[in-house]
C-alpha atoms as a PDB file:
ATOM      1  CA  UNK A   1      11.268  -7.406  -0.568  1.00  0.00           C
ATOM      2  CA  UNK A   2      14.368  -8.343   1.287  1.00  0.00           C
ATOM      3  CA  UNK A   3      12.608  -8.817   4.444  1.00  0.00           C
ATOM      4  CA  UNK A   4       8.641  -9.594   3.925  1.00  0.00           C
ATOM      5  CA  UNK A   5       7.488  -9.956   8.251  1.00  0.00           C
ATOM      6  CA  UNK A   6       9.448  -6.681   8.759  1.00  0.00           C
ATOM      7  CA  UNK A   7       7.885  -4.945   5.947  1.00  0.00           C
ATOM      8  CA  UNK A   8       4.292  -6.380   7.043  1.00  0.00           C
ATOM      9  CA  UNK A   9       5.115  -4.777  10.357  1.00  0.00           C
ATOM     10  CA  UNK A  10       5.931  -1.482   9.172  1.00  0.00           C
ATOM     11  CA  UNK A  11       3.057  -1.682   7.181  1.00  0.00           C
ATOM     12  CA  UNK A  12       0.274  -2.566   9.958  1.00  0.00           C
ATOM     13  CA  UNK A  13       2.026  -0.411  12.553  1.00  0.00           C
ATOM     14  CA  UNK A  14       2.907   2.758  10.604  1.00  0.00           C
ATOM     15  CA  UNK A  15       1.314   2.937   7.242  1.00  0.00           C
ATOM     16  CA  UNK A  16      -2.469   1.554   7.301  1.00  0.00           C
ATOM     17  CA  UNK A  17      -3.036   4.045  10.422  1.00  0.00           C
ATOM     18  CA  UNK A  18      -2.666   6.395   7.988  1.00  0.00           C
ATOM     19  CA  UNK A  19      -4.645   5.348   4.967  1.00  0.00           C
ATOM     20  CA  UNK A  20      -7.575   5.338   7.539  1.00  0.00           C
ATOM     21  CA  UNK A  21      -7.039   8.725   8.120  1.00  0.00           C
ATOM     22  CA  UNK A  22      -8.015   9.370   4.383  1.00  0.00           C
ATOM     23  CA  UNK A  23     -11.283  10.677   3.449  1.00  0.00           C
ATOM     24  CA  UNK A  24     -13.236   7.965   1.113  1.00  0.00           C
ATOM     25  CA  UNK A  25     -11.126   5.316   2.726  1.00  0.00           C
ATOM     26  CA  UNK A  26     -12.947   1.700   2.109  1.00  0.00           C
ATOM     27  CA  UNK A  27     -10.265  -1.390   2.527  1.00  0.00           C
ATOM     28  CA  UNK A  28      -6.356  -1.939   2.383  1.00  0.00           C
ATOM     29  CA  UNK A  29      -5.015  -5.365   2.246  1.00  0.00           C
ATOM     30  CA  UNK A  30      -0.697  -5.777   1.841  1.00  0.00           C
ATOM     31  CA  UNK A  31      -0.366  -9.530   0.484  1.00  0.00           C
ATOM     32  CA  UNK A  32       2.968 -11.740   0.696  1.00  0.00           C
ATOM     33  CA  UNK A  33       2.879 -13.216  -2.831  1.00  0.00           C
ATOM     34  CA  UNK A  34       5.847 -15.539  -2.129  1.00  0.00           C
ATOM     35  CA  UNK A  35       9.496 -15.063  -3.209  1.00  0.00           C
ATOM     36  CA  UNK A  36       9.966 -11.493  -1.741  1.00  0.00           C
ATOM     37  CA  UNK A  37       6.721 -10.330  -4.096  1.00  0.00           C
ATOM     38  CA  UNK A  38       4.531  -8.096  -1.567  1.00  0.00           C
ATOM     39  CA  UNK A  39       1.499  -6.321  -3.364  1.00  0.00           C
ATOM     40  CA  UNK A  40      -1.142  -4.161  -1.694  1.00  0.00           C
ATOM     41  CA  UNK A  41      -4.678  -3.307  -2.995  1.00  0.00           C
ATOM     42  CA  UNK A  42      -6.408  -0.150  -1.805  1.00  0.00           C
ATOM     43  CA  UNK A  43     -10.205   0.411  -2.091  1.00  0.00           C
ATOM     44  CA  UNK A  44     -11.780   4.207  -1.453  1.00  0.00           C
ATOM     45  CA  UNK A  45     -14.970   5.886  -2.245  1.00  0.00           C
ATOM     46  CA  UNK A  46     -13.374   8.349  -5.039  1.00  0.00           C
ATOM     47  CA  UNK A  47     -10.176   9.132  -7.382  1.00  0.00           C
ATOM     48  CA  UNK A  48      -9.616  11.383  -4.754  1.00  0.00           C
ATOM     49  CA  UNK A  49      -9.077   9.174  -1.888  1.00  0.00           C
ATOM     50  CA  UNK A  50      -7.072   6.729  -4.070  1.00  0.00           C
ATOM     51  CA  UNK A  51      -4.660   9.381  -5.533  1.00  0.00           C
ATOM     52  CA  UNK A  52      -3.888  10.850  -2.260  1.00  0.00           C
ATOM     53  CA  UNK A  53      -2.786   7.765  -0.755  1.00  0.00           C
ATOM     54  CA  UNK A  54      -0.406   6.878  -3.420  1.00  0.00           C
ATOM     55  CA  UNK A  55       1.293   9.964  -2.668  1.00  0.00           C
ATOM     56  CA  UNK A  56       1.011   8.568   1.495  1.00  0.00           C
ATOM     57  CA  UNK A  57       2.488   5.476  -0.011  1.00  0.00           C
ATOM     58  CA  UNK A  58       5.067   7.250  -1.819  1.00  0.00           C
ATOM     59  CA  UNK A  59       6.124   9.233   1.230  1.00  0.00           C
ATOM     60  CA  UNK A  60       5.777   5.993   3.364  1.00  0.00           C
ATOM     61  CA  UNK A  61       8.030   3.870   1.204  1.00  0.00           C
ATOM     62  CA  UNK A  62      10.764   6.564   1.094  1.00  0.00           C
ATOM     63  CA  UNK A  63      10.646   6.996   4.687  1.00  0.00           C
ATOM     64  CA  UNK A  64       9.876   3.057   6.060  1.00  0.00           C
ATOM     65  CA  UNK A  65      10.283   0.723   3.926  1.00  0.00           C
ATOM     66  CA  UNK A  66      13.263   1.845   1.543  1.00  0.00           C
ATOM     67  CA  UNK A  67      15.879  -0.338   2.784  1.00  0.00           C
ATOM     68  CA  UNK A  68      13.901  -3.433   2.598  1.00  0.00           C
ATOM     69  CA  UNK A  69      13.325  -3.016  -1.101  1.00  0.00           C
ATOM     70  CA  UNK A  70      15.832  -4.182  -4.102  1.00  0.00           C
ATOM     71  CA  UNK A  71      13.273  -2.997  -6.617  1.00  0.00           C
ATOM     72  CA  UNK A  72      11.740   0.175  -6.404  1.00  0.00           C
ATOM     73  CA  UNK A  73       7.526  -0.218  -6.588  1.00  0.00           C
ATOM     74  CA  UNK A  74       5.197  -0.127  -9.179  1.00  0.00           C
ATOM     75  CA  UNK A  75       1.689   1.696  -8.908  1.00  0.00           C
ATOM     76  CA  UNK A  76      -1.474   0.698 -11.278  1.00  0.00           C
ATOM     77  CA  UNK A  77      -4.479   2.318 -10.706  1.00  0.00           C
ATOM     78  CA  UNK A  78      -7.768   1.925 -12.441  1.00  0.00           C
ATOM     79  CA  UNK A  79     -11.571   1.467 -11.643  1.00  0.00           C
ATOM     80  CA  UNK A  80     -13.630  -1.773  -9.874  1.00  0.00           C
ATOM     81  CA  UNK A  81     -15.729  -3.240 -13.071  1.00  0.00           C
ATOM     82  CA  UNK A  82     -16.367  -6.820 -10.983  1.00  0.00           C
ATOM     83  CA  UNK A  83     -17.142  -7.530  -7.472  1.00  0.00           C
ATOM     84  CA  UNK A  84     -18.376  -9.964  -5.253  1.00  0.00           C
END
C-alpha cells in the first residue's frame, strides 16, 4: 500500500458502510501491518455473508483503492475453529 492513512480513510468512510449493509454481517477490522502491508479480517453469520462481501471488496478495491496499491490483493477464506 503506497499510501496506508489514505487507504484507512477510504476504507472507514466508503467501504465498511457497506459491509454493514450485508446480511449476517458480525465484525470488520482493516489492520496496518507495517511496511505498506494492510490486511483486513471480516467476520459474518454465514458463507453467504462472507462471499458477498468479497465481491463488495472486489468492486471497492477497483473503484477506491486501486491507485494506492502496487500489488494487487489476495483473498483467503475459511471457517473460525478457535475463539476467544
Amino acid at each position: 500500500m503506497t499510501d496506508p492513512v489514505e487507504a484507512g480513510r477510504r476504507v472507514s468512510e466508503g467501504f465498511v458502510p457497506l459491509l454493514r449493509q450485508v446480511r449476517g454481517f458480525v465484525a470488520y477490522y482493516w489492520v496496518d501491518a507495517g511496511d505498506g502491508v494492510m490486511l483486513s479480517t471480516s467476520v459474518y453469520e454465514d458463507q453467504a455473508g462472507a462471499d458477498e462481501s468479497v465481491d463488495r471488496a472486489a468492486d471497492f478495491v477497483r473503484d477506491n483503492l486501486a491507485s494506492l496499491l502496487p500489488n494487487p490483493p489476495q483473498v483467503t477464506a475459511g471457517q473460525v475453529v478457535a475463539a476467544g
